[in-house]
N, C-alpha and C. Protein backbone atom coordinates (compact mmCIF):
# COMPACT_ATOMS: atom_id res chain seq x y z
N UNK A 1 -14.07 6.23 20.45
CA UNK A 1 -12.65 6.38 20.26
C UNK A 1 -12.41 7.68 19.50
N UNK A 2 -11.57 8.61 20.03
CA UNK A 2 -10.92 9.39 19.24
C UNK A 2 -9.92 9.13 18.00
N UNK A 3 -10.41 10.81 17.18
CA UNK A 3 -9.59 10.54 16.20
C UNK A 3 -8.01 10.30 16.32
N UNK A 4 -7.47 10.60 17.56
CA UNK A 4 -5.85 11.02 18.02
C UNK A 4 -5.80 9.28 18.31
N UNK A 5 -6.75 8.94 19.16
CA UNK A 5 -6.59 6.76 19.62
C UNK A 5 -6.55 6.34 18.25
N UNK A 6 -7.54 6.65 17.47
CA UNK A 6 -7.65 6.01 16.42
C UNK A 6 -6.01 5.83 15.35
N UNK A 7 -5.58 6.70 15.14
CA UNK A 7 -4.06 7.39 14.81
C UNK A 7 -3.11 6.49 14.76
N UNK A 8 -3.17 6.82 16.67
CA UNK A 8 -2.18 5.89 17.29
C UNK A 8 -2.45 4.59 17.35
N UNK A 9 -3.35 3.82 17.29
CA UNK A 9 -3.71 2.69 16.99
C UNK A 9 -3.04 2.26 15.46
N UNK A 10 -3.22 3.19 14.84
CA UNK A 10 -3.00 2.76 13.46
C UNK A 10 -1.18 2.86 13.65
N UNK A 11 -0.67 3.66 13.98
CA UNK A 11 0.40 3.79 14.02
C UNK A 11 1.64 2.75 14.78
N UNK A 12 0.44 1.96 16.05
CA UNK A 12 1.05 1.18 16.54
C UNK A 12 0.91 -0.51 15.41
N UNK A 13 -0.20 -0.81 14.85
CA UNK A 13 -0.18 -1.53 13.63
C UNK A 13 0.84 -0.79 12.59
N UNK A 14 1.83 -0.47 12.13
CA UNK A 14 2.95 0.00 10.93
C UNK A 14 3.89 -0.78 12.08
N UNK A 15 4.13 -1.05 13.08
CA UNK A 15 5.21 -1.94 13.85
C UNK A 15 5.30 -2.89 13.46
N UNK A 16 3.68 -3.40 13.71
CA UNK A 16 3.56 -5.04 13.07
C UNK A 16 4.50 -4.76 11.96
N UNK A 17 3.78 -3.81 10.84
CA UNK A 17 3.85 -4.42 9.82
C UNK A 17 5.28 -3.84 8.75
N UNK A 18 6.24 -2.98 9.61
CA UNK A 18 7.18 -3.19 9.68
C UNK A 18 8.16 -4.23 9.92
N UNK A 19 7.80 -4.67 10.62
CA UNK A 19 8.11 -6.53 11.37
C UNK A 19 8.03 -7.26 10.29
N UNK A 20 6.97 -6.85 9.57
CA UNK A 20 6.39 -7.86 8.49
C UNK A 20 7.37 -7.89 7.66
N UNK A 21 7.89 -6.55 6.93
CA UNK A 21 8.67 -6.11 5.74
C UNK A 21 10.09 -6.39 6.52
N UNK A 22 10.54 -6.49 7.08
CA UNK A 22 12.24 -6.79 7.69
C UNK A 22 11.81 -8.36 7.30
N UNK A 23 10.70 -9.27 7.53
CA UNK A 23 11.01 -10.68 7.72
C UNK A 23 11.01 -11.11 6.32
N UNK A 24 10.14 -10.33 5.72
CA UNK A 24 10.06 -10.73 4.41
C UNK A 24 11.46 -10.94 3.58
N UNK A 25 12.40 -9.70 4.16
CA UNK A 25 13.98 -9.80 3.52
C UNK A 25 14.59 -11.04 4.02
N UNK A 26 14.15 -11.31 5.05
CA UNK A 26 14.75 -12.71 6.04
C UNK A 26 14.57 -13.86 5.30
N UNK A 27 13.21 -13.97 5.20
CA UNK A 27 12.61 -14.83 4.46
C UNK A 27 13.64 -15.33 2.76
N UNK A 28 13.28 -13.91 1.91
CA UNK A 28 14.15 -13.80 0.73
C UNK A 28 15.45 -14.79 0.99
N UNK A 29 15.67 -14.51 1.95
CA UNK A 29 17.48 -15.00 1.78
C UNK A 29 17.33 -16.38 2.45
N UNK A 30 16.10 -16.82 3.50
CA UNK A 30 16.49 -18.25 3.92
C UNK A 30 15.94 -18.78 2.48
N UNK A 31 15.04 -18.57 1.37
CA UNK A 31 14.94 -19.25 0.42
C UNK A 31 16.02 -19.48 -0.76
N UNK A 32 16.59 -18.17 -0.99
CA UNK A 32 18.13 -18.32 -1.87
C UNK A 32 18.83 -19.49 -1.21
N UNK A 33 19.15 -18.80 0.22
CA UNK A 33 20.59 -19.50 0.45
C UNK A 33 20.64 -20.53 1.60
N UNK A 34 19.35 -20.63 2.39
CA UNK A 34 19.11 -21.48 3.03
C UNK A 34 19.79 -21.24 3.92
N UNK A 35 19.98 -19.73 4.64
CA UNK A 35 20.03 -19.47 6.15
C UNK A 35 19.18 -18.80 6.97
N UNK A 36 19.02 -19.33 8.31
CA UNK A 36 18.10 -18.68 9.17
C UNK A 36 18.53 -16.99 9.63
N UNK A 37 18.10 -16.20 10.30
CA UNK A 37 18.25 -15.02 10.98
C UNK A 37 19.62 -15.21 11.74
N UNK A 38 19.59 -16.18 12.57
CA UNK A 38 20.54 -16.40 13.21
C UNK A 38 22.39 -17.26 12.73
N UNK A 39 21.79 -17.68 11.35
CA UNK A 39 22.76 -18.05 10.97
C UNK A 39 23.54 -16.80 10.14
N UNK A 40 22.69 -16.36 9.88
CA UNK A 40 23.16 -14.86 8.83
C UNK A 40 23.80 -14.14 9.67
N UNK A 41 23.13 -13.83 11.07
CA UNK A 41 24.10 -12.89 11.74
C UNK A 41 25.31 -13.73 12.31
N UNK A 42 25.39 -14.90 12.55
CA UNK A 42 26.73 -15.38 12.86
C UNK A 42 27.48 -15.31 11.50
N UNK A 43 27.29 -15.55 10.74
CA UNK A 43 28.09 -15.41 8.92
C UNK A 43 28.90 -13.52 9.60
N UNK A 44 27.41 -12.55 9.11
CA UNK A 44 28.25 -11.34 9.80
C UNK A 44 28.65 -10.92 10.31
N UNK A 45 28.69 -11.59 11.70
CA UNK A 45 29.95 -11.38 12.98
C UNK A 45 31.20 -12.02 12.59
N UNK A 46 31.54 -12.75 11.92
CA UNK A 46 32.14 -13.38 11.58
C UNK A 46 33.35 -12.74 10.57
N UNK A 47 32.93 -12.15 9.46
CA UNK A 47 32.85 -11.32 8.31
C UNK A 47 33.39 -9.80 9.34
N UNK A 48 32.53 -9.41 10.03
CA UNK A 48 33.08 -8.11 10.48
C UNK A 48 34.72 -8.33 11.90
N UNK A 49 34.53 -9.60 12.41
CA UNK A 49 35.04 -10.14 13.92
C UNK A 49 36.29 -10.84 13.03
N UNK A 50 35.89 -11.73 12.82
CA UNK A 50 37.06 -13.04 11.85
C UNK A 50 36.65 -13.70 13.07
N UNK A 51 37.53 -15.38 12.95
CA UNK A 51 37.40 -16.51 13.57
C UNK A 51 37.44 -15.66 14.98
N UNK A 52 36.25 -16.97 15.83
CA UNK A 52 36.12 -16.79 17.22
C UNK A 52 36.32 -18.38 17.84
N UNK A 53 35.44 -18.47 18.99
CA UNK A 53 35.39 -19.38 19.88
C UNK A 53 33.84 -19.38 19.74
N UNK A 54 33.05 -20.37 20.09
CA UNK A 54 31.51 -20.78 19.91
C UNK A 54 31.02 -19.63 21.20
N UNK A 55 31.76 -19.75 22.29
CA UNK A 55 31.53 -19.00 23.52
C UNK A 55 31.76 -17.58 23.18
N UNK A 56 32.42 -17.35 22.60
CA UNK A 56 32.94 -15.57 22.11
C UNK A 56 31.55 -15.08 21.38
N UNK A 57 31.00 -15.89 20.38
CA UNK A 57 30.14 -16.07 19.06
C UNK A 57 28.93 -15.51 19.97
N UNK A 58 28.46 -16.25 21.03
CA UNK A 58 27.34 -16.78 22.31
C UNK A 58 26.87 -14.47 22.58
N UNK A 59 28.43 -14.39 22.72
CA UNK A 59 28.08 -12.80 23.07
C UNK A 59 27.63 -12.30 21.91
N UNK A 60 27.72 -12.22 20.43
CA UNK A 60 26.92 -11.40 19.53
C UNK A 60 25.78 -12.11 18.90
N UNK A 61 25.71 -13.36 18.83
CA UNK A 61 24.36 -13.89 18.69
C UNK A 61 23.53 -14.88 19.72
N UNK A 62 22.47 -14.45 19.78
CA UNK A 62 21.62 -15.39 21.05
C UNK A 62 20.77 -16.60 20.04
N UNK A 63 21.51 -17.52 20.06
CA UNK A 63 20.60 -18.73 20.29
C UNK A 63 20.46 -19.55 21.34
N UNK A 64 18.92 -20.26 21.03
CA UNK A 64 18.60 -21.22 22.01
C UNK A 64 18.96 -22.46 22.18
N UNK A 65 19.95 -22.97 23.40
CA UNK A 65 20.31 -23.93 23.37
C UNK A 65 20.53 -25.32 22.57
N UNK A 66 18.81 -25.85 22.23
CA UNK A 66 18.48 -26.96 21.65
C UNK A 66 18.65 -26.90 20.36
N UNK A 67 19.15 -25.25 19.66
CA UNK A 67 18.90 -25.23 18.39
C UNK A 67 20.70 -24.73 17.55
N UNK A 68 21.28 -24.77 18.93
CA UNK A 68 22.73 -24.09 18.77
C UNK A 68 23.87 -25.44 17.97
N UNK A 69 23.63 -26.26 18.08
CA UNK A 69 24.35 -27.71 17.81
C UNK A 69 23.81 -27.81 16.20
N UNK A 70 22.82 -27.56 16.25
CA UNK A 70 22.26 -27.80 14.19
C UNK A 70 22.62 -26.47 13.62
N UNK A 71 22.25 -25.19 15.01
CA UNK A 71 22.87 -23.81 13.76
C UNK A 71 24.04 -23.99 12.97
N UNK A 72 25.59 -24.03 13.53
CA UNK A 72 26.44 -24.35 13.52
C UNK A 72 27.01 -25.72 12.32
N UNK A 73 26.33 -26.85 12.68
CA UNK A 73 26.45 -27.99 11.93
C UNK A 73 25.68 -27.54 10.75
N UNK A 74 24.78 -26.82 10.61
CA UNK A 74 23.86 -26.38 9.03
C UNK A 74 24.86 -25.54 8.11
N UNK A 75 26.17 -24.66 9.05
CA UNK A 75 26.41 -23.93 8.19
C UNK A 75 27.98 -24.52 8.00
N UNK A 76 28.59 -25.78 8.20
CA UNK A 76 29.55 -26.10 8.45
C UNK A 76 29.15 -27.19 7.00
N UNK A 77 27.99 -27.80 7.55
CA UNK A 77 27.42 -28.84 5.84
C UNK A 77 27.22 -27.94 4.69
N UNK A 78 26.42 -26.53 4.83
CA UNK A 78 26.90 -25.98 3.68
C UNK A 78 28.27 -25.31 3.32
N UNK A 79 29.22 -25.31 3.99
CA UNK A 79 30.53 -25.21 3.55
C UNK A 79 30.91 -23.40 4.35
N UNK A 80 29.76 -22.96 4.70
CA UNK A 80 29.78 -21.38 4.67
C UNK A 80 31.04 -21.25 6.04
N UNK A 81 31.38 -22.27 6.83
CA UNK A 81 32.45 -21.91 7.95
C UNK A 81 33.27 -23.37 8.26
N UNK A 82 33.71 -22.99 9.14
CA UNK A 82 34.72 -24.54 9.57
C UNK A 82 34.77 -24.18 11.10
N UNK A 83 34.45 -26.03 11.81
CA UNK A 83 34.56 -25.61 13.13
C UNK A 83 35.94 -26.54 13.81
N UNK A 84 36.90 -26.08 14.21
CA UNK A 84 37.70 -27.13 15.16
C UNK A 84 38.21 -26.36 16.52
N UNK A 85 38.65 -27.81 16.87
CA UNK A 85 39.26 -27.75 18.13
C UNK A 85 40.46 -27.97 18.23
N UNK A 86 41.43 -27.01 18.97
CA UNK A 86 42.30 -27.12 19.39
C UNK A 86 42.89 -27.43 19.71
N UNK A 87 44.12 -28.40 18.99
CA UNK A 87 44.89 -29.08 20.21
C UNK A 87 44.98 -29.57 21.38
N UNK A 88 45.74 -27.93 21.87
CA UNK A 88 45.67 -28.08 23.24
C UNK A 88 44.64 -27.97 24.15
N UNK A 89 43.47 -27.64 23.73
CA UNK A 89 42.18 -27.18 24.56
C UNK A 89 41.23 -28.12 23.67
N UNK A 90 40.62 -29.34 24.08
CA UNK A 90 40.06 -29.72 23.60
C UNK A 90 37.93 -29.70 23.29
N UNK A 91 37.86 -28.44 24.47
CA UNK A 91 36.62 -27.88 25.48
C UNK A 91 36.17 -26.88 24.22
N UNK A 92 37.19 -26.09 23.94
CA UNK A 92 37.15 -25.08 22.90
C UNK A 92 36.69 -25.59 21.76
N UNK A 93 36.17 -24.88 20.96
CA UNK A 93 35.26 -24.52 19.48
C UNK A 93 35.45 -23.63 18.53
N UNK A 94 36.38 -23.18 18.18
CA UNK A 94 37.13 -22.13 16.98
C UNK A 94 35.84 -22.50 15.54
N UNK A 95 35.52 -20.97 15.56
CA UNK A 95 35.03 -21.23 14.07
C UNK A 95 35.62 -19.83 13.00
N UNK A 96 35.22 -20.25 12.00
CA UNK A 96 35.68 -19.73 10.52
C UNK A 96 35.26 -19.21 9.70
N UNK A 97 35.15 -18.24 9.14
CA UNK A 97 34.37 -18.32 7.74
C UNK A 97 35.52 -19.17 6.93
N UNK A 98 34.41 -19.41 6.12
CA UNK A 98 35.44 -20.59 4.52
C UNK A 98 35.62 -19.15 3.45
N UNK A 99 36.64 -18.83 3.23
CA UNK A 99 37.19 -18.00 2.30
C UNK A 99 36.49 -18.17 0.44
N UNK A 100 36.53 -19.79 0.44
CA UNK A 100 36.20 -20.12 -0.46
C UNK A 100 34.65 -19.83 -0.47
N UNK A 101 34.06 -19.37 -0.09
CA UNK A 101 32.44 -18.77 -0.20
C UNK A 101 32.68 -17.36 -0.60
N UNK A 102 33.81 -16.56 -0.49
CA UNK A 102 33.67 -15.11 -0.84
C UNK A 102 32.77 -14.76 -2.22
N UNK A 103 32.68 -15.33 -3.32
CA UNK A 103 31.80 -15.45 -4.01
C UNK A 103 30.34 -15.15 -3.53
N UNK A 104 29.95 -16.20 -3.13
CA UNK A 104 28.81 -16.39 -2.34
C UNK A 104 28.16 -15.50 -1.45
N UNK A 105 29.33 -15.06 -0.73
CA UNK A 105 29.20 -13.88 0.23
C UNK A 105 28.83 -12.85 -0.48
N UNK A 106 29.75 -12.32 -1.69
CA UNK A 106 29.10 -10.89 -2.17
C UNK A 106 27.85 -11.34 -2.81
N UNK A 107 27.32 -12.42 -3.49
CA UNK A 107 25.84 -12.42 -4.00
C UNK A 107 24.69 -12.14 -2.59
N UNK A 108 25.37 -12.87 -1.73
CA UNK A 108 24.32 -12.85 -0.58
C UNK A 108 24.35 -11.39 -0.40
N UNK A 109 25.18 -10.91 -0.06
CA UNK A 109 25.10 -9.06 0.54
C UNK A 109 24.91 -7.96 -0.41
N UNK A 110 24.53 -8.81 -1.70
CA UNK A 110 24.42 -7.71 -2.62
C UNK A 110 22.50 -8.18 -3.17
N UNK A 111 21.97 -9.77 -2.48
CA UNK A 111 21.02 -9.48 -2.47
C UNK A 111 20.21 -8.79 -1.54
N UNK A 112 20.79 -8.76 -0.24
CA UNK A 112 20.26 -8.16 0.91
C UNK A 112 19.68 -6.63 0.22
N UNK A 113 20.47 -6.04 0.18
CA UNK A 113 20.98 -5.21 -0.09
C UNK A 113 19.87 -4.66 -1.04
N UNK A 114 19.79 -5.41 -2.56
CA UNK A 114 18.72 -5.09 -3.69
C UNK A 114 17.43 -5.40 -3.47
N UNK A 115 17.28 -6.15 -1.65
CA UNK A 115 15.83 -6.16 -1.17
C UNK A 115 15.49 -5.22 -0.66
N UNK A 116 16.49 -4.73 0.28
CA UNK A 116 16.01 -3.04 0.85
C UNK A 116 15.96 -2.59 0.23
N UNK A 117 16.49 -1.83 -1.05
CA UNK A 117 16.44 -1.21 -1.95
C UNK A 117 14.85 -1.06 -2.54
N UNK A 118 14.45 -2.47 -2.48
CA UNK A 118 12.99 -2.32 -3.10
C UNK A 118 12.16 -2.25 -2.30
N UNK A 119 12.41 -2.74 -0.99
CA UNK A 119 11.21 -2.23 -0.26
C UNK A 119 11.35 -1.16 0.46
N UNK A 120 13.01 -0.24 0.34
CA UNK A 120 12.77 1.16 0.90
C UNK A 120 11.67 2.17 1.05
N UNK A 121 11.36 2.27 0.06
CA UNK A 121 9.84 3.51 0.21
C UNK A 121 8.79 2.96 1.72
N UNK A 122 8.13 1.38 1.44
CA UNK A 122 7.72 1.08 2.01
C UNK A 122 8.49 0.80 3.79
N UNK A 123 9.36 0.50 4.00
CA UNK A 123 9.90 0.84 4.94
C UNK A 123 10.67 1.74 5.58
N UNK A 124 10.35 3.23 4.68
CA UNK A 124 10.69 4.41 5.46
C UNK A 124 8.64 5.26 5.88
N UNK A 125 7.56 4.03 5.11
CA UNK A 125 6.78 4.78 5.12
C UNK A 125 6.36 4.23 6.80
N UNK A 126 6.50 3.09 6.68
CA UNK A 126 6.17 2.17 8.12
C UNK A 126 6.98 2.52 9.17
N UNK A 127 8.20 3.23 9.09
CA UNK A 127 9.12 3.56 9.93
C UNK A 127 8.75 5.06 10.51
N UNK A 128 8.48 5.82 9.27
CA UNK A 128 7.86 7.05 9.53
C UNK A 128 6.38 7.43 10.55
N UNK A 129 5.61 6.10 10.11
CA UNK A 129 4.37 5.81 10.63
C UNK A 129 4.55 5.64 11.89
N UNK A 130 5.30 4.91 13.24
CA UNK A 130 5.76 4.79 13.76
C UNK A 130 6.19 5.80 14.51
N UNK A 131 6.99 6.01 13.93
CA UNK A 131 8.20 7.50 14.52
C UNK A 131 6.73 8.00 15.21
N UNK A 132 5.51 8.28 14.24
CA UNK A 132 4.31 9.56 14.94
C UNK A 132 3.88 9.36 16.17
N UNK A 133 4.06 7.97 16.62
CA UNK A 133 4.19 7.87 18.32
C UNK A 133 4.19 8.81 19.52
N UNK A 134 5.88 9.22 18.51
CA UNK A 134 7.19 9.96 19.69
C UNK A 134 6.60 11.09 19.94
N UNK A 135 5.85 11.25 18.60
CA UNK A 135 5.57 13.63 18.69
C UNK A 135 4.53 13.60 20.39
């Protein structure tokens, strides 16, 4: 093996382990606050969108079927949204953020936040590592 395979080998391992350092922030926050990846980004579509429809929701986050009925119900028992139906459309699924979490919300995005912060170096070094691919 060349020294240039050898490199790029190494360079294609900083992906992994880039992977590694994004989950680790994931991780951080399902232990605080007890949400998954997928619940976090529905919280921030939410936050950036305001109230949708479950089907509207479907276009900015992909979950899997069997697991879409507990996402939803996990974050409705912790209080973080509200789901109803409509009146007149009874098919429909309107959800919410709960206002009353704004609290909550800025601790959560201000820990995100003080995790990148600490693992910046390391994930501009893994990112950088990476990038050496492209040359």
């Amino acid at each position: 093996m060349t020294d240039s395979t050898a490199d790029q080998l190494n360079d294609i391992k900083g992906l992994y382990a880039l992977q590694e350092d994004i989950e680790y922030i994931f991780d951080a926050v399902s232990k605080k606050f007890e949400l998954s990846k997928e619940e976090l980004l529905i919280l921030l579509t939410l936050w950036e969108k305001g109230a949708m429809t479950l089907k509207k929701m479907d276009e900015y986050v992909k979950i899997k079927s069997y697991k879409r009925s507990r996402t939803y119900n996990h974050l409705v028992n912790k209080q973080w949204i509200y789901k109803e139906r409509p009146v007149d459309d009874e098919r429909t699924v309107m959800i919410s953020y709960n206002q009353n979490m704004t609290e909550v919300q800025r601790e959560l995005v201000a820990m995100i936040a003080s995790e990148i912060k600490v693992q910046q170096a390391k994930l501009n070094q893994r990112f950088a590592q990476i990038m050496n691919l492209c040359k």
